[in-house]
PDB file of N, CA and C in Angstrom:
ATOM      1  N   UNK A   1     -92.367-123.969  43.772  1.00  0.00           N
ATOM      2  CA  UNK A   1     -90.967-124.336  43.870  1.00  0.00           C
ATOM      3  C   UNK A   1     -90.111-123.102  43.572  1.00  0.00           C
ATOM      4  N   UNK A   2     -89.011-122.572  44.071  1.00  0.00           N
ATOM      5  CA  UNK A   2     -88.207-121.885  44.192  1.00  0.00           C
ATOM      6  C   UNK A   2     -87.556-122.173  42.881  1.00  0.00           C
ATOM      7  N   UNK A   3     -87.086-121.053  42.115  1.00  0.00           N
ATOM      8  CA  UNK A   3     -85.940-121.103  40.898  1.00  0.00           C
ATOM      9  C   UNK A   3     -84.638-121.377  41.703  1.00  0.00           C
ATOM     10  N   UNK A   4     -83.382-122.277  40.949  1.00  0.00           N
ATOM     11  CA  UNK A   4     -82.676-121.892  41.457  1.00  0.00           C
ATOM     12  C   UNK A   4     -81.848-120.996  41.527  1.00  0.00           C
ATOM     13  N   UNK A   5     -80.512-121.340  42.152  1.00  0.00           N
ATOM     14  CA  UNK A   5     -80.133-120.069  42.356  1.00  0.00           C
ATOM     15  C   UNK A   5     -78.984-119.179  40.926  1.00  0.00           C
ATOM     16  N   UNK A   6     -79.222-120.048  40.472  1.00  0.00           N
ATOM     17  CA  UNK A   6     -78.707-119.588  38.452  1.00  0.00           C
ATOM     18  C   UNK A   6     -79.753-119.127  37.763  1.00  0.00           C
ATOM     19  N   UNK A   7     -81.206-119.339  37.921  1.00  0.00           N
ATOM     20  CA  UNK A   7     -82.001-118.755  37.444  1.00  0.00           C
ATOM     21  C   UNK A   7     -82.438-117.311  38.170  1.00  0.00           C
ATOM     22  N   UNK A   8     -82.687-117.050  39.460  1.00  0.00           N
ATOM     23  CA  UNK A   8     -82.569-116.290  40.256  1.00  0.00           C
ATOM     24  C   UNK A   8     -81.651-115.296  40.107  1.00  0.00           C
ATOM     25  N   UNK A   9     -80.800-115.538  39.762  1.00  0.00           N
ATOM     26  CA  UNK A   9     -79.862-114.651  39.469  1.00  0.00           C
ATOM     27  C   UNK A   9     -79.731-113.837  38.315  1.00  0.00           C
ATOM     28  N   UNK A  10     -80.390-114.875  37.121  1.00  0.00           N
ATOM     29  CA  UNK A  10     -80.682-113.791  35.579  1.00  0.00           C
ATOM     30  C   UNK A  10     -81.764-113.221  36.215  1.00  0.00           C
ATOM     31  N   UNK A  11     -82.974-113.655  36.763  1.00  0.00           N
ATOM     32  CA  UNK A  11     -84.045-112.743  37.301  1.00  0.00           C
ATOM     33  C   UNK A  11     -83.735-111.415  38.177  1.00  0.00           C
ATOM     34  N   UNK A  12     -82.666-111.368  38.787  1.00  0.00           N
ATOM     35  CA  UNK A  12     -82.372-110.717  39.760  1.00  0.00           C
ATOM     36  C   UNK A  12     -82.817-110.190  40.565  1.00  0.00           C
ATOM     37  N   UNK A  13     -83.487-111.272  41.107  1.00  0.00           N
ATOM     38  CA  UNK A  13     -84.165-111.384  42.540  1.00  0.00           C
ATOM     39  C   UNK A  13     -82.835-111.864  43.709  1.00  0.00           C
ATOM     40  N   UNK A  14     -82.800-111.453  44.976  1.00  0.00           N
ATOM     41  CA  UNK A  14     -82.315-111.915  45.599  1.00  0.00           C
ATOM     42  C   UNK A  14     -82.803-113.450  46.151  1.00  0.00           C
ATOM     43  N   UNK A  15     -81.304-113.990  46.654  1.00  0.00           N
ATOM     44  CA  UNK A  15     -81.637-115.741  46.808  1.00  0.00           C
ATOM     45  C   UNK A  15     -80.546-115.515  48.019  1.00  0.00           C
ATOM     46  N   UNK A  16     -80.902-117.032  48.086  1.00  0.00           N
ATOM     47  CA  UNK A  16     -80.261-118.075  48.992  1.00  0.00           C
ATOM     48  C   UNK A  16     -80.116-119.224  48.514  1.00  0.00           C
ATOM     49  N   UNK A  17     -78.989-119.378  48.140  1.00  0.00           N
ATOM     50  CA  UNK A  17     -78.764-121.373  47.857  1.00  0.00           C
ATOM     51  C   UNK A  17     -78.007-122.092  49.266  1.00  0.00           C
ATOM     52  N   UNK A  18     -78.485-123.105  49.504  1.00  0.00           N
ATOM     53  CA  UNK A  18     -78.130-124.322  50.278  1.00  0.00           C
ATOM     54  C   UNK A  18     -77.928-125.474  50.133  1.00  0.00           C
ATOM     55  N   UNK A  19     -76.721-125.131  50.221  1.00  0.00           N
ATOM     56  CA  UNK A  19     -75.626-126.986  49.853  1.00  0.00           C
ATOM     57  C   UNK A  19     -75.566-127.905  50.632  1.00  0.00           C
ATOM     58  N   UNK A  20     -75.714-128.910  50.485  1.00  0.00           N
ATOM     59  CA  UNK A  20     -75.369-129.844  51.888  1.00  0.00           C
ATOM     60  C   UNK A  20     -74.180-130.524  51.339  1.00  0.00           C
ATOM     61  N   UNK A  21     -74.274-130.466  50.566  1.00  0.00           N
ATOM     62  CA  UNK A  21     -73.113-132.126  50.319  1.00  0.00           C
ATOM     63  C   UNK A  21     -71.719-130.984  49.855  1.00  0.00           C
ATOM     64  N   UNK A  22     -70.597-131.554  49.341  1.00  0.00           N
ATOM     65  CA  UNK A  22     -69.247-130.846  49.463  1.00  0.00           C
ATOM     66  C   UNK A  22     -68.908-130.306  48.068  1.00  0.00           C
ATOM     67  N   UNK A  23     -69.512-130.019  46.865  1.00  0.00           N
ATOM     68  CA  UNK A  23     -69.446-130.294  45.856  1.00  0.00           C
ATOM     69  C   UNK A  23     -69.266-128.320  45.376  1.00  0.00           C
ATOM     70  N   UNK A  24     -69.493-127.801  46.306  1.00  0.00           N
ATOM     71  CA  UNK A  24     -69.890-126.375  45.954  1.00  0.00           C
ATOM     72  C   UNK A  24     -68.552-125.847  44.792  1.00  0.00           C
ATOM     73  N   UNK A  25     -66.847-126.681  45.365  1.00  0.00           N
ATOM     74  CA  UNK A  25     -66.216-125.921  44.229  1.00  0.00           C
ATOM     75  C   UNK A  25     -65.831-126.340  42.969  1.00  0.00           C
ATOM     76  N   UNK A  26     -66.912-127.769  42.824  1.00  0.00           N
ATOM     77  CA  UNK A  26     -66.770-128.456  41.503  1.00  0.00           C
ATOM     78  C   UNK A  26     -67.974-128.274  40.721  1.00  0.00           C
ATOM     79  N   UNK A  27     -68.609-127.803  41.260  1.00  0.00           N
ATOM     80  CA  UNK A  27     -70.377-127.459  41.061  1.00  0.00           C
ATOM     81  C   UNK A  27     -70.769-126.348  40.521  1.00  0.00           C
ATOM     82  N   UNK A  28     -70.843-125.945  42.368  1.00  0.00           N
ATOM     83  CA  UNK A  28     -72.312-124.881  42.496  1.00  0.00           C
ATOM     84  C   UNK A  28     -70.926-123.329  41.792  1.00  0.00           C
ATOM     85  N   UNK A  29     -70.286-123.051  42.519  1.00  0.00           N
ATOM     86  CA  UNK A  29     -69.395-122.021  42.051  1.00  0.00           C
ATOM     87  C   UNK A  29     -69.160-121.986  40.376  1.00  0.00           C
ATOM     88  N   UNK A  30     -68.456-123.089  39.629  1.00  0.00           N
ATOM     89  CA  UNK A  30     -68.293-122.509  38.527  1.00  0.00           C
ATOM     90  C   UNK A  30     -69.703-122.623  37.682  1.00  0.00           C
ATOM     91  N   UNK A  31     -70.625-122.769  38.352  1.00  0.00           N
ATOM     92  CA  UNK A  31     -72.152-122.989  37.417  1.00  0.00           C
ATOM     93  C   UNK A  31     -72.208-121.335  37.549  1.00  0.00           C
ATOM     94  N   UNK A  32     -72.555-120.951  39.198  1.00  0.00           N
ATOM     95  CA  UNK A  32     -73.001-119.269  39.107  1.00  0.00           C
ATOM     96  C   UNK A  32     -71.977-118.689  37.714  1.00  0.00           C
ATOM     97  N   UNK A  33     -70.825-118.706  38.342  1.00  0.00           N
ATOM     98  CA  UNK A  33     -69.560-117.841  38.028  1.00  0.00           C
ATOM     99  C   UNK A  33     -69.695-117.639  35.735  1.00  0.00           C
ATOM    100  N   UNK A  34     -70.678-118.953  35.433  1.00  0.00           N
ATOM    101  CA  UNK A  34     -70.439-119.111  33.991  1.00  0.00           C
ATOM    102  C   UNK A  34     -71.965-117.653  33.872  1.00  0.00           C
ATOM    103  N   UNK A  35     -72.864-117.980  34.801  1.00  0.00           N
ATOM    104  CA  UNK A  35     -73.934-117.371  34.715  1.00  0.00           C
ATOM    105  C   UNK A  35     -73.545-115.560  34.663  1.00  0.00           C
ATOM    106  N   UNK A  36     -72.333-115.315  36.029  1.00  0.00           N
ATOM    107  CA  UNK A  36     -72.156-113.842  35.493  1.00  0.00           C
ATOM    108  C   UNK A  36     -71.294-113.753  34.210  1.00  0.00           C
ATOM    109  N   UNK A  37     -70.848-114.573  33.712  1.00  0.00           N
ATOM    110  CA  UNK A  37     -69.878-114.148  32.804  1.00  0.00           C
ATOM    111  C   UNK A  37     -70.725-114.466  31.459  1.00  0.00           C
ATOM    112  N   UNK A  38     -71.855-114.580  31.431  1.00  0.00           N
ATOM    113  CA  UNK A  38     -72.885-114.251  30.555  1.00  0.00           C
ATOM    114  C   UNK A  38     -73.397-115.592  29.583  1.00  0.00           C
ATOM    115  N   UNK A  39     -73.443-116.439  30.436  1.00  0.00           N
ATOM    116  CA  UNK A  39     -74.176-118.158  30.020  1.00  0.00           C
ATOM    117  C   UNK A  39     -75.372-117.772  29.411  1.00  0.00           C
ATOM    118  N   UNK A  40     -75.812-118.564  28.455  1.00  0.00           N
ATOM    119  CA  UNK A  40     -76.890-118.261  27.859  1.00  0.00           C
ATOM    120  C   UNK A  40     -78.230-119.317  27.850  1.00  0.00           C
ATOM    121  N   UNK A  41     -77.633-120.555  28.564  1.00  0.00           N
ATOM    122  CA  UNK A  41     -78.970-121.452  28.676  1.00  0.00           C
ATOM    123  C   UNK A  41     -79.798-120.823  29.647  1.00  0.00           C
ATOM    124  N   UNK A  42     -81.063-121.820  29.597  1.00  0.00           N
ATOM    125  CA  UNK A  42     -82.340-121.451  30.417  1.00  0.00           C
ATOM    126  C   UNK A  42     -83.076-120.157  30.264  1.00  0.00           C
ATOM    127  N   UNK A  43     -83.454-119.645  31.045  1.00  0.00           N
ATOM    128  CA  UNK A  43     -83.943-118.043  30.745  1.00  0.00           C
ATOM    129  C   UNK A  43     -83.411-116.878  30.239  1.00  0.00           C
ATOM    130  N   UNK A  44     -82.313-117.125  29.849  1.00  0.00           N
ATOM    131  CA  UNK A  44     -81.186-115.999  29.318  1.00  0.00           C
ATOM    132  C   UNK A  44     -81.972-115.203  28.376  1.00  0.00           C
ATOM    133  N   UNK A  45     -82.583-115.652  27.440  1.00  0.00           N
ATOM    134  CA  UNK A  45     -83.166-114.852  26.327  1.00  0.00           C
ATOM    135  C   UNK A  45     -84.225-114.173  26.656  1.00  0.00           C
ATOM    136  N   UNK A  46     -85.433-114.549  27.790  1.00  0.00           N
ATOM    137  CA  UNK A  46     -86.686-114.577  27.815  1.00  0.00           C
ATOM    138  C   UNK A  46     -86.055-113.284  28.821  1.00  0.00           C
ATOM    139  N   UNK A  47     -85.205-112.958  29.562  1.00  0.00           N
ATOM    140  CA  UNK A  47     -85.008-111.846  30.617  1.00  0.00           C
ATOM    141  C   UNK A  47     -83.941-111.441  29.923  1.00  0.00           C
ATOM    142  N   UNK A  48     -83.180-111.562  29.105  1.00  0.00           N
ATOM    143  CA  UNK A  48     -82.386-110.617  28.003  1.00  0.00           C
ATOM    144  C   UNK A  48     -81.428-110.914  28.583  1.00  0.00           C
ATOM    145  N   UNK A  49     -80.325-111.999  29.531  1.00  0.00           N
ATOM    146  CA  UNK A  49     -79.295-111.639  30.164  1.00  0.00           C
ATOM    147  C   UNK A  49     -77.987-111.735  29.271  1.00  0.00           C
ATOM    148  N   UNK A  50     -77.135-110.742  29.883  1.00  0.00           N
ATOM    149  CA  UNK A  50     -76.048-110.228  29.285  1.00  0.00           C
ATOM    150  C   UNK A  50     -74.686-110.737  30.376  1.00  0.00           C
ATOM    151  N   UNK A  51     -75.449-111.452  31.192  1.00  0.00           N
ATOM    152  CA  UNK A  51     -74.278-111.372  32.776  1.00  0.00           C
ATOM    153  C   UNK A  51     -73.871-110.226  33.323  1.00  0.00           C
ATOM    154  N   UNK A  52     -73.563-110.466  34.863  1.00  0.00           N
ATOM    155  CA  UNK A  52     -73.431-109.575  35.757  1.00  0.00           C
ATOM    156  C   UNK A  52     -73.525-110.116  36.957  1.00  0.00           C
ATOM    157  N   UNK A  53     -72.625-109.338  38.093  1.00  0.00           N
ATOM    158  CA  UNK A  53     -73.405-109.756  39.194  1.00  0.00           C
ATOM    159  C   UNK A  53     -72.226-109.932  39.531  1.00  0.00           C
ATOM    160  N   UNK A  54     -72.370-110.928  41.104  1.00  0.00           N
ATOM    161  CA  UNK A  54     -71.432-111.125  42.090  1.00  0.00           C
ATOM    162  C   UNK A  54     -72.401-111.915  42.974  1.00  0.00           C
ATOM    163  N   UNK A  55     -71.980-112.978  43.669  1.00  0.00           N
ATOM    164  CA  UNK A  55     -72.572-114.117  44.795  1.00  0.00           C
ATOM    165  C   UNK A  55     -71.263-114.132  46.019  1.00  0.00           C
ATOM    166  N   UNK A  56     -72.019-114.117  46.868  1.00  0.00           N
ATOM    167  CA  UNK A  56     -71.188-114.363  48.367  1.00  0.00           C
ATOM    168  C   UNK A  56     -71.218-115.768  48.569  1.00  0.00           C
ATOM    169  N   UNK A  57     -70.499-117.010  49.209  1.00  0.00           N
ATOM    170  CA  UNK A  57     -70.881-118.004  49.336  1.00  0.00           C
ATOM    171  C   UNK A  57     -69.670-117.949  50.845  1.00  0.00           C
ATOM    172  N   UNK A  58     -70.950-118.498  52.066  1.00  0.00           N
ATOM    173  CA  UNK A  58     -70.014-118.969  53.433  1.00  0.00           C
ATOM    174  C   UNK A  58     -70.423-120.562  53.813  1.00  0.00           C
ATOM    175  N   UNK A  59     -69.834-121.096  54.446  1.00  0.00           N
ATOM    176  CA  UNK A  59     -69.473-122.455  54.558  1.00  0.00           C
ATOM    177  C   UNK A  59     -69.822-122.646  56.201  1.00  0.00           C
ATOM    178  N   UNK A  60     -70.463-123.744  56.624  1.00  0.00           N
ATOM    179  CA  UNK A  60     -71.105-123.568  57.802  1.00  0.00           C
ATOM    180  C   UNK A  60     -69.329-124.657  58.828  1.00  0.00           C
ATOM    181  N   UNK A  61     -69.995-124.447  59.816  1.00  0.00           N
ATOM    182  CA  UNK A  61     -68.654-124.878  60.677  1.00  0.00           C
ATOM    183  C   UNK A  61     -67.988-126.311  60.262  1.00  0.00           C
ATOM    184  N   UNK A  62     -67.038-126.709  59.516  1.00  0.00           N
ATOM    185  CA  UNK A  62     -66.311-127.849  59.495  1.00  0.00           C
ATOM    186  C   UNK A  62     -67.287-129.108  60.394  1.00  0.00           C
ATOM    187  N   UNK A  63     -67.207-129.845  59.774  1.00  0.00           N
ATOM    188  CA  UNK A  63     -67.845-131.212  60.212  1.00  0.00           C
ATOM    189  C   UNK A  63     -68.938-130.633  61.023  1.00  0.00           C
ATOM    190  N   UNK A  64     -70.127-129.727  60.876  1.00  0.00           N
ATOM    191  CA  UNK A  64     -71.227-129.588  61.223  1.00  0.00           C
ATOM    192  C   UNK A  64     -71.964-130.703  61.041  1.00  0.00           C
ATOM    193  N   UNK A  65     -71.609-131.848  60.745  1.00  0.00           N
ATOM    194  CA  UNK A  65     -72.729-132.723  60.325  1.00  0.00           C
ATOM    195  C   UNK A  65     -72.451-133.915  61.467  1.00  0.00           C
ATOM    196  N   UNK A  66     -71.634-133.810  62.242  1.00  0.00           N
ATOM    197  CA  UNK A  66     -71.098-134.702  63.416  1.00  0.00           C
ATOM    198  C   UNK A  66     -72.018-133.474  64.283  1.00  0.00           C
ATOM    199  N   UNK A  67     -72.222-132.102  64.678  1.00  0.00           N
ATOM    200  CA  UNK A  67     -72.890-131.926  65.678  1.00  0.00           C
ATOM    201  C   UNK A  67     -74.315-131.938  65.421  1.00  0.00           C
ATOM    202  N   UNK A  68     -74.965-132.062  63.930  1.00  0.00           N
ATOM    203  CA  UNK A  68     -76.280-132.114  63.797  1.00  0.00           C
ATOM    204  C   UNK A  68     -76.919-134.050  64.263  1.00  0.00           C
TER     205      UNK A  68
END
């Protein structure tokens, strides 16, 4: 199973996260965003994280789910 993409990110491995549902700016954004600004649950200690970083996030075409 894939880490996600908050764990992935203290690892600093490159990722890919994939959203389906609409939730990304109540969610997925301020979850990363706590992670660079130096969150300390999950693996934080075991990989020493201090925060850092930066995530790109693009949004697939408006109502893509009417042409799938």
């Amino acid at each position: 199973m894939a880490p996600l993409p908050q764990v992935a990110h203290k690892m600093g491995r490159h990722y890919i996260g994939i959203k389906q549902m609409d939730y990304i700016n109540d969610i997925t954004i301020p979850r990363l965003q706590k992670v660079i600004d130096g969150e300390q649950g999950g693996i934080s200690k075991e990989v020493n994280w201090q925060g850092a970083g930066s995530f790109v996030y693009a949004e697939l075409m408006e109502l893509n789910a009417y042409f799938v």
